[in-house]
Structure formats: C-alpha cells, structure tokens
C-alpha atoms as a PDB file:
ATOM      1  CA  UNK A   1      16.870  96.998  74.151  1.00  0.00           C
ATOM      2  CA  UNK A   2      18.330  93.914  75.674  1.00  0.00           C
ATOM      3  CA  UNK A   3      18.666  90.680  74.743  1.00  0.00           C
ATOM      4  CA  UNK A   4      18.722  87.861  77.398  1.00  0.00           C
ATOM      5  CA  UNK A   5      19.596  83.919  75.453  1.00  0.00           C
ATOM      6  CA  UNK A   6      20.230  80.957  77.852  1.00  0.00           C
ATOM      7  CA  UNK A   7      19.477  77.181  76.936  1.00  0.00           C
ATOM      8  CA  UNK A   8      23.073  76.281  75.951  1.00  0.00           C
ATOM      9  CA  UNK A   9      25.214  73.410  76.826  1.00  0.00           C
ATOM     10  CA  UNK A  10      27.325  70.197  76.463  1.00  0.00           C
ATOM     11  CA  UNK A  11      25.458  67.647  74.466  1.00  0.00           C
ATOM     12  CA  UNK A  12      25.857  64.445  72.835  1.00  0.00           C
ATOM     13  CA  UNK A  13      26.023  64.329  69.302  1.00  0.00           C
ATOM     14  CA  UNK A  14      22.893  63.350  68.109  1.00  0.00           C
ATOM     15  CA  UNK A  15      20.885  65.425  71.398  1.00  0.00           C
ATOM     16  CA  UNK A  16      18.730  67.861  71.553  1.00  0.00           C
ATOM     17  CA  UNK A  17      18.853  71.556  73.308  1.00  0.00           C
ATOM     18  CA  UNK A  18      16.507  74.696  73.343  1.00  0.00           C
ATOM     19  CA  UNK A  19      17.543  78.204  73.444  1.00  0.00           C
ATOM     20  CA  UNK A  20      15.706  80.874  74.756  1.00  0.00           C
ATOM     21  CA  UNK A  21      15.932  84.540  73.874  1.00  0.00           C
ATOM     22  CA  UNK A  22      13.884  87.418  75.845  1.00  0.00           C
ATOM     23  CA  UNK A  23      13.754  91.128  74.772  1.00  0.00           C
ATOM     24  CA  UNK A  24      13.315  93.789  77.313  1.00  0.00           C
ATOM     25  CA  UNK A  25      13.331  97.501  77.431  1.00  0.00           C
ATOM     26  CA  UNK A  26      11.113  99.967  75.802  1.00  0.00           C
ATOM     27  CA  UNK A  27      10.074  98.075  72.351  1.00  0.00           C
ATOM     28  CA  UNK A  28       7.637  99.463  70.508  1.00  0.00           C
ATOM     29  CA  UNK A  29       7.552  96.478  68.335  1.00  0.00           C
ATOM     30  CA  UNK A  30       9.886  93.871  67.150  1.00  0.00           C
ATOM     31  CA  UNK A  31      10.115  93.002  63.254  1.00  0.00           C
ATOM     32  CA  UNK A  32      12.377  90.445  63.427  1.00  0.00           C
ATOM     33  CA  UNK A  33      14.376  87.958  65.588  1.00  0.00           C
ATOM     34  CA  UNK A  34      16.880  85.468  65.026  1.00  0.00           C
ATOM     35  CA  UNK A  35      19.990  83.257  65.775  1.00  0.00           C
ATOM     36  CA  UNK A  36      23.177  83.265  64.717  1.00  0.00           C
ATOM     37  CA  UNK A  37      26.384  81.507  65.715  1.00  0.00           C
ATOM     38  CA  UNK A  38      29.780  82.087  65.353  1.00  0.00           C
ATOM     39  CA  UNK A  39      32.543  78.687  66.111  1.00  0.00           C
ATOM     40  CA  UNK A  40      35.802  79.655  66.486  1.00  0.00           C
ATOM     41  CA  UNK A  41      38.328  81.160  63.915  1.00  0.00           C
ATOM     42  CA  UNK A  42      34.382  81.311  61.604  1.00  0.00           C
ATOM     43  CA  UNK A  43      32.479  84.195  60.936  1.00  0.00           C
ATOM     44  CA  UNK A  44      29.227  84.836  62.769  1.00  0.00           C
ATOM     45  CA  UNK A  45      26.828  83.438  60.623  1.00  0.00           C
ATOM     46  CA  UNK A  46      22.888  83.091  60.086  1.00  0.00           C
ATOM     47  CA  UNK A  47      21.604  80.096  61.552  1.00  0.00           C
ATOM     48  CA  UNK A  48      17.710  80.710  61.403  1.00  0.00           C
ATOM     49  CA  UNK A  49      14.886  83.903  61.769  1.00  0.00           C
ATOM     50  CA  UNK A  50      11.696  84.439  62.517  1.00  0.00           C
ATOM     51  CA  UNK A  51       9.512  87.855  61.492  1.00  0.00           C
ATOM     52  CA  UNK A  52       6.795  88.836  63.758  1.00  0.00           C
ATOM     53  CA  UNK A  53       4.932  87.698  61.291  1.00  0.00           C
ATOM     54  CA  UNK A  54       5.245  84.253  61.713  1.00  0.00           C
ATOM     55  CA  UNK A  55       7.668  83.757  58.909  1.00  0.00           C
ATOM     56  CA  UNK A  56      10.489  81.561  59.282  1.00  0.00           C
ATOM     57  CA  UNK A  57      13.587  80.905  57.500  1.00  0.00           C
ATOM     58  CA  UNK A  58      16.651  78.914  58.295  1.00  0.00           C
ATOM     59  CA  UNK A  59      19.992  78.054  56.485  1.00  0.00           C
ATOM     60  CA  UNK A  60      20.257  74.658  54.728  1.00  0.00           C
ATOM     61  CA  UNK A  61      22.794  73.752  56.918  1.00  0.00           C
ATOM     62  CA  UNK A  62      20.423  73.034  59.998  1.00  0.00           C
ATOM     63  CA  UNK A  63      17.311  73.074  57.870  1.00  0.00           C
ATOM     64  CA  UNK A  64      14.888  69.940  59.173  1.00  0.00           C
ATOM     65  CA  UNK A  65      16.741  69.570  63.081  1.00  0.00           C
ATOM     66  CA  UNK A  66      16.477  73.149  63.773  1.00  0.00           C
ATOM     67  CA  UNK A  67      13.023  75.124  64.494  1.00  0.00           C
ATOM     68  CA  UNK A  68      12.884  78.574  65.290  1.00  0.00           C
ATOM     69  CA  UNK A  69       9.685  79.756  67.121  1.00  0.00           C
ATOM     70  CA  UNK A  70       8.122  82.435  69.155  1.00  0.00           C
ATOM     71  CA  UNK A  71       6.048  84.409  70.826  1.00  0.00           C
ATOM     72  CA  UNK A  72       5.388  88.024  70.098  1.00  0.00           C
ATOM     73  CA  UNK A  73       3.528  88.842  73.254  1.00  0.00           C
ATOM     74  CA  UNK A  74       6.434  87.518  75.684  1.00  0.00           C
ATOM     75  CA  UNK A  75       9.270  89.111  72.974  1.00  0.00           C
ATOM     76  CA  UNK A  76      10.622  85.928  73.169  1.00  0.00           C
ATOM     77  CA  UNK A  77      12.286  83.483  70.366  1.00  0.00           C
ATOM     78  CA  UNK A  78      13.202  80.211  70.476  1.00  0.00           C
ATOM     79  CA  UNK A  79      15.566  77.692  68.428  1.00  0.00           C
ATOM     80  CA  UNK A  80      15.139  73.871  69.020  1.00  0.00           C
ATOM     81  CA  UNK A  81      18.044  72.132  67.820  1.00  0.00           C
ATOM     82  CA  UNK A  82      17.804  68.580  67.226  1.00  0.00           C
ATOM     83  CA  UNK A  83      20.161  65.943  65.996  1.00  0.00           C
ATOM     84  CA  UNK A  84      22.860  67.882  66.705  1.00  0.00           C
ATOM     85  CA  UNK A  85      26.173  67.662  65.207  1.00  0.00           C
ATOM     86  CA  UNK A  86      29.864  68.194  66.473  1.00  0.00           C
ATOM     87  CA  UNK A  87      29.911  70.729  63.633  1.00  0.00           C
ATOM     88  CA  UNK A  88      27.004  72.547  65.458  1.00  0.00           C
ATOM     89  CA  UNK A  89      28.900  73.634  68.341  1.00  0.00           C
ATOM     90  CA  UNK A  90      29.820  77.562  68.769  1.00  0.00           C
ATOM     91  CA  UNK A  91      28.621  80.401  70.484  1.00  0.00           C
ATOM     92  CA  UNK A  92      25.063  81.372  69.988  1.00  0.00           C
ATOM     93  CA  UNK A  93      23.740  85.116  69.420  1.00  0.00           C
ATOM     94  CA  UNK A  94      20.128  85.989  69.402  1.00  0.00           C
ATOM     95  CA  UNK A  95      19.428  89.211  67.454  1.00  0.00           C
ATOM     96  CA  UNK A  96      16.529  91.419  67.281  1.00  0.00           C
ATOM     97  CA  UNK A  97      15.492  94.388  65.104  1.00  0.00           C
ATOM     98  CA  UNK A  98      12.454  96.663  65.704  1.00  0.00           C
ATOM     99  CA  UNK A  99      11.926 100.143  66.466  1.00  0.00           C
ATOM    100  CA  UNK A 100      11.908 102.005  70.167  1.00  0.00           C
ATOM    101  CA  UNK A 101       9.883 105.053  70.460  1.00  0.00           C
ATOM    102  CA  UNK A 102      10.518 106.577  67.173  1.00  0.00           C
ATOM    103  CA  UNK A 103      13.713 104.714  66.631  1.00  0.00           C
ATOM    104  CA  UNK A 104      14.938 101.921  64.780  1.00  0.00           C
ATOM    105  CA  UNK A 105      17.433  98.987  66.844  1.00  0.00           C
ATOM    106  CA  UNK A 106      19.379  95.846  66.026  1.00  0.00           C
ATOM    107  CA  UNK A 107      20.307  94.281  69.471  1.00  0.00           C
ATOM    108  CA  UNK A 108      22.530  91.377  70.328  1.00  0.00           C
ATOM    109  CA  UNK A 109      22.050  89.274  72.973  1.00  0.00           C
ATOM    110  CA  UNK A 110      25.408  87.779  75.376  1.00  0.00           C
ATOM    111  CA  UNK A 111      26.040  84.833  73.102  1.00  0.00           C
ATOM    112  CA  UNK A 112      25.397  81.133  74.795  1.00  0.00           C
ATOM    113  CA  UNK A 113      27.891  78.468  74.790  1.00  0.00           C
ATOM    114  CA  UNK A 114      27.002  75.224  72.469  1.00  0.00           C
ATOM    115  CA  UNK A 115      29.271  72.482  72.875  1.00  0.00           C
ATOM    116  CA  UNK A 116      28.900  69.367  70.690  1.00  0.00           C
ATOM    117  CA  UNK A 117      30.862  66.834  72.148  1.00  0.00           C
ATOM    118  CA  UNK A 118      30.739  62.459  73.313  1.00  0.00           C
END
C-alpha cells in the first residue's frame, strides 16, 4: 500500500494549510488513517486520526485549529490546520492501517514539509 501526502508549506503564523493523503494499491479496506509529525531532534508524534468509521480524535495540542476528515471511497484523509503556530512546524506523515487480501498493513506516507515561519 502506498501513501501519497502533499498540501505542505511555508505559512504565516496564524495561516491556514490542508494536507492531503491518498492510499493506493490493493486495499481491501482501510480501518484507520491518520497524521503524525515529527520536528526536529522530537519524536514522531500523534497529531490527529480518523477510523473509517467516522471517528475522530486529535491530541490537545492542536485540538479546535486542526480537523481531520475523509473520504472512504477516494482512500483519502485530510488534516486542516488552522491558526497555526511556529511550534506547528515539522514534517508531516500520514499513516494508514487496514488489511490487503488476507493481510494486515500499517503504511507511511513520504512525510510533507510544514514550515511555520513570518
């Protein structure tokens, strides 16, 4: 499976971008999908997910300027980050878990670059 994120970018504090994540290949279905980010010398960390359920959750840290969406038939997730702070910026990983055929997977996308910056 394969992960394809794009959407990043410099941006003003206080601005607004929206990522994009696709996932391609031979999914039988998809259970979850999310975002993390990792800023440098940090650990990668959770920054919101979505089931395919419709259930959302996202860390307190971003909770009420980030919303994570998406839509199951395209395989697709989204993360609209508003408000944005300088503290925001890092690299960007989508991740999705579901199961191929009669196996399981936990895919990363390429990472996308967030830069927070006036």
């Amino acid at each position: 499976v394969q992960l394809q994120a794009s959407g990043g970018g410099l941006v003003q504090p206080g601005g607004s971008l929206r990522l994009s994540c696709a996932a391609s290949g031979s999914i039988r279905s998809i259970g979850a999908m999310g975002w993390y980010r990792q800023a440098p010398g940090k650990q990668r960390e959770l920054v919101a997910i979505m089931s395919s359920g419709g259930h959302t959750h996202a860390e307190d840290s971003v909770k009420g300027r980030f919303t994570i969406s998406g839509d199951n038939a395209k395989n697709t997730v989204y993360l609209q980050m508003n408000f944005l702070k300088p503290e925001d910026a890092a690299v960007y990983y989508c991740n999705a878990e579901g199961s191929m055929g009669w196996r399981t997977f936990n895919s990363w996308g390429q990472g996308t670059q967030v830069t927070v910056s006036s």
